[in-house]
N, C-alpha and C. Protein backbone atom coordinates (compact mmCIF):
# COMPACT_ATOMS: atom_id res chain seq x y z
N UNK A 1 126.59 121.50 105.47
CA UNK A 1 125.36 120.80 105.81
C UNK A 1 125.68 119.34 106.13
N UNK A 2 125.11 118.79 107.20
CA UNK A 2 124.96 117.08 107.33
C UNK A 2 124.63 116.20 106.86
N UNK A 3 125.50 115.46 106.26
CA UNK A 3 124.37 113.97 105.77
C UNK A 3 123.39 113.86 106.38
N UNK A 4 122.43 113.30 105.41
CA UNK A 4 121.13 113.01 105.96
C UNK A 4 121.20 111.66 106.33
N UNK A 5 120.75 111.09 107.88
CA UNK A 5 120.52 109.67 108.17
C UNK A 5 119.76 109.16 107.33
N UNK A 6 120.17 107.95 106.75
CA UNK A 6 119.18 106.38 106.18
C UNK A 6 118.62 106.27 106.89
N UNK A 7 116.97 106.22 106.38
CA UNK A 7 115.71 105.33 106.62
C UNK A 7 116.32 104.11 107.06
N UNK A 8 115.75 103.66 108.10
CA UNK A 8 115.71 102.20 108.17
C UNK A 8 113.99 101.59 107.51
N UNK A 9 114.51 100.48 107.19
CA UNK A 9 113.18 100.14 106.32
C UNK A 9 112.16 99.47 107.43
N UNK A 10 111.24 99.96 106.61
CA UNK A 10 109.49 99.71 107.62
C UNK A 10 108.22 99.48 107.03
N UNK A 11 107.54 98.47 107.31
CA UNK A 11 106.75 98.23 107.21
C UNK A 11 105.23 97.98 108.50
N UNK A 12 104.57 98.84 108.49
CA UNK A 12 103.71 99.02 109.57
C UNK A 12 102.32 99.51 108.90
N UNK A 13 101.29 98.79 109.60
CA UNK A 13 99.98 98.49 109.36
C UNK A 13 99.42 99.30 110.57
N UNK A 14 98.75 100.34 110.36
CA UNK A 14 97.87 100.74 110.94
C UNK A 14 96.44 101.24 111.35
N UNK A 15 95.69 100.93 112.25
CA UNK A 15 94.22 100.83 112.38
C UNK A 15 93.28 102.07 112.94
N UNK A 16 92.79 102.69 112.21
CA UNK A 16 92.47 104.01 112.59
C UNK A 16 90.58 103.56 113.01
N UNK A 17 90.00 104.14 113.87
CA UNK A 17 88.85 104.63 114.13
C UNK A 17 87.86 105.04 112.54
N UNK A 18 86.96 105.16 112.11
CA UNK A 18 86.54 105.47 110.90
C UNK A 18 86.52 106.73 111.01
N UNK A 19 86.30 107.42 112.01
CA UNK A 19 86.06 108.83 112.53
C UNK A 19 87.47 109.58 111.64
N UNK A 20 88.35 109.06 112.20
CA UNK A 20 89.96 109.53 112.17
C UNK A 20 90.14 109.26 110.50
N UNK A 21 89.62 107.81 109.90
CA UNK A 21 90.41 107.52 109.18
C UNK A 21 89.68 108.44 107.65
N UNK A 22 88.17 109.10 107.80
CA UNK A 22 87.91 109.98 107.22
C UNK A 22 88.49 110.89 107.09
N UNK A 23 88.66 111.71 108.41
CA UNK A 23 89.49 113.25 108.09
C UNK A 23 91.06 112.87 107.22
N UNK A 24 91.85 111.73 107.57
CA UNK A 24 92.33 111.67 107.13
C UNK A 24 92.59 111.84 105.26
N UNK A 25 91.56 110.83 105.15
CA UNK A 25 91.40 111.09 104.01
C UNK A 25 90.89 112.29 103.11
N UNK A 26 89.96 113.23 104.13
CA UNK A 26 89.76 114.73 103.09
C UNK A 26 90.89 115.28 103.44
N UNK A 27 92.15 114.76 103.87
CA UNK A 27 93.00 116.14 103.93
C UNK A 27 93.56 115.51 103.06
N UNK A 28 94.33 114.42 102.52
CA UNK A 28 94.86 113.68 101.59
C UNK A 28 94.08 114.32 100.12
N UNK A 29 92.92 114.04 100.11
CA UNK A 29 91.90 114.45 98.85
C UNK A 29 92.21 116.06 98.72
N UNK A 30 91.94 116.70 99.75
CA UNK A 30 92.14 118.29 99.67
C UNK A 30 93.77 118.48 99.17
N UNK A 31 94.37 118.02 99.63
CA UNK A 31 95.98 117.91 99.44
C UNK A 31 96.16 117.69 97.66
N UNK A 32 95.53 116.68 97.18
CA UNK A 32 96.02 116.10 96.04
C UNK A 32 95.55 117.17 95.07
N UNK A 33 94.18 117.94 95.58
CA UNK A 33 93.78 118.46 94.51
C UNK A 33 94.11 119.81 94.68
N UNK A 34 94.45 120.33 95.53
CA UNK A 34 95.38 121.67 95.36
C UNK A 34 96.73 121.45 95.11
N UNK A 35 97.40 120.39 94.43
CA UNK A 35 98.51 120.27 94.27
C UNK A 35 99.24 120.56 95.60
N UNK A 36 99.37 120.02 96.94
CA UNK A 36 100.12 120.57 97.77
C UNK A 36 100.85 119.20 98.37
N UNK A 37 101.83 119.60 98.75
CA UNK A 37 102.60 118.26 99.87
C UNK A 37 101.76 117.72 101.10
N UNK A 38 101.22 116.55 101.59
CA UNK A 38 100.76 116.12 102.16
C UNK A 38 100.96 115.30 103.45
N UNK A 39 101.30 115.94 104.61
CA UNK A 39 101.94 115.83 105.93
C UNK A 39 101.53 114.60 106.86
N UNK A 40 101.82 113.35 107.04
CA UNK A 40 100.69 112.96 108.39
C UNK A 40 101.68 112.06 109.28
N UNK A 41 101.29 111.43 110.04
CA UNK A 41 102.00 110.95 111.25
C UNK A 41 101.43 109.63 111.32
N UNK A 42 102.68 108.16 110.90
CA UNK A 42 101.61 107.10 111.19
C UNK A 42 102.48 106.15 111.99
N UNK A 43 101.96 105.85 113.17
CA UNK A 43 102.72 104.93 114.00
C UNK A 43 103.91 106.07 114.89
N UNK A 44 103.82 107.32 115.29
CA UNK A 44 105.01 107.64 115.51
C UNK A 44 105.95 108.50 114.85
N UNK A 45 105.85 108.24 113.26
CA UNK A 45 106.97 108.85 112.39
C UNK A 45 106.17 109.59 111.38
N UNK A 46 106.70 110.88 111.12
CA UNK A 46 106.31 111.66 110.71
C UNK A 46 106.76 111.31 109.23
N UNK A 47 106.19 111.76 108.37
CA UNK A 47 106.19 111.57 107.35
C UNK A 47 105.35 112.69 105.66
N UNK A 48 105.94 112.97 105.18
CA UNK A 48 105.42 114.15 103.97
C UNK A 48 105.40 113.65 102.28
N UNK A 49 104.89 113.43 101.93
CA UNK A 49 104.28 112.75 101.17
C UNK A 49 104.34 114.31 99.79
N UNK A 50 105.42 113.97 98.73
CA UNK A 50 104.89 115.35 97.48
C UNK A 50 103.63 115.12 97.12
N UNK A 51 103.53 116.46 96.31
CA UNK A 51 102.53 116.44 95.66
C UNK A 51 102.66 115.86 94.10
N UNK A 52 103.72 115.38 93.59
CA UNK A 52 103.97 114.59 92.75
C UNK A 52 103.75 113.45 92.77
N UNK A 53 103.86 112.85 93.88
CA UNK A 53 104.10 111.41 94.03
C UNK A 53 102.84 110.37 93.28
N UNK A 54 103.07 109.13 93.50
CA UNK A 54 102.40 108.42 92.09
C UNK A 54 100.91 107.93 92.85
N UNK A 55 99.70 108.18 92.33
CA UNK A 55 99.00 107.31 93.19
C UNK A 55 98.19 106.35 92.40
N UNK A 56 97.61 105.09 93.46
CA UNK A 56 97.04 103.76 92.44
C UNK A 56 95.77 103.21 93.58
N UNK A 57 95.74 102.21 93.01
CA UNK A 57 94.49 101.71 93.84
C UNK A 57 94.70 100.25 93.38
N UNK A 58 95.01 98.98 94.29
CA UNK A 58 95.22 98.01 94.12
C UNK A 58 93.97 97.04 94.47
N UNK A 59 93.81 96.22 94.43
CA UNK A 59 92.43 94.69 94.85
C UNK A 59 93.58 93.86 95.05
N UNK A 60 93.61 93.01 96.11
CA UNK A 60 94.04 91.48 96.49
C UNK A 60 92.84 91.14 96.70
N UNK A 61 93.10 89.35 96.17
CA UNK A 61 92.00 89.08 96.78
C UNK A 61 93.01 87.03 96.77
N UNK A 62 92.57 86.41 98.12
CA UNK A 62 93.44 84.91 98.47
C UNK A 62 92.00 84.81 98.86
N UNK A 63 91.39 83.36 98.75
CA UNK A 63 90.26 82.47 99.36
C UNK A 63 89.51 83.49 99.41
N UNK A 64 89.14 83.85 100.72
CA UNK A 64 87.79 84.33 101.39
C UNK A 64 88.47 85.58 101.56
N UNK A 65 89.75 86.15 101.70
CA UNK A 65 89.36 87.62 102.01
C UNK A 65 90.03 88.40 100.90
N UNK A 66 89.44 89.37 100.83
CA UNK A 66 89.35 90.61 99.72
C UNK A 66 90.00 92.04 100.69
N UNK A 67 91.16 93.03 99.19
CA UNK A 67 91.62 93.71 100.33
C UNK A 67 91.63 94.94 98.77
N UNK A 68 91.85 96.15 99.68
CA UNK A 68 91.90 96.86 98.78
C UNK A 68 92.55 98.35 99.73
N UNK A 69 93.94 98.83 98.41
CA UNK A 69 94.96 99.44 98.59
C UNK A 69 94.95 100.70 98.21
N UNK A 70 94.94 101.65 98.78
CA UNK A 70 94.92 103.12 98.36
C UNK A 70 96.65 103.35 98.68
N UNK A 71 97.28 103.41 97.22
CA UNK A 71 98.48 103.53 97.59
C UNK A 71 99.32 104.96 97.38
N UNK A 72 100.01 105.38 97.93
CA UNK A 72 100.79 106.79 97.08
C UNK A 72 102.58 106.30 97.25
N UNK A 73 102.97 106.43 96.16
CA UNK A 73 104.69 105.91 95.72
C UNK A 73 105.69 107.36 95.60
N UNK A 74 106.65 107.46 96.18
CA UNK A 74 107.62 108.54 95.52
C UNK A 74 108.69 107.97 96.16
N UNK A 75 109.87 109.15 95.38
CA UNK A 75 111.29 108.45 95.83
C UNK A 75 111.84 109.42 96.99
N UNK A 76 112.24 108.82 97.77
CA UNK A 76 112.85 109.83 98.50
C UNK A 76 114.22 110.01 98.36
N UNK A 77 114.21 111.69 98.43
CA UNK A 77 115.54 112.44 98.17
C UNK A 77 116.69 112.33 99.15
């Protein structure tokens, strides 16, 4: 079998439609609660997400703007 290529590291912000950024989210929600691995595509790169992985919910908040983080953490193998 082949080594697996290194990630190069990334950081990318992306802006979905509300339309989009709903479904997104019931498949994420449907995902978490059937215990299943959770598949999606952001910017280009595909990406799978366990069903282990850690999830949180963060608040920033600097001066005037307020932000808030729906996060999911795991390690990759």
């Amino acid at each position: 079998m082949a080594p697996r290529k290194k990630k190069a590291a990334r950081d990318i912000e992306k802006g979905y439609p509300a339309r989009q950024f709903v479904a997104k989210l019931r498949r994420l929600a449907d995902c978490i609660e059937q215990g299943k691995r959770f598949r999606i595509q952001v910017a280009g790169e595909r990406i799978s997400v366990p069903p282990d992985a850690v999830i949180n919910i963060e608040h920033e908040r600097e001066g005037r703007q307020e932000e808030v983080e729906f996060q999911i953490k795991w390690s990759a193998n």
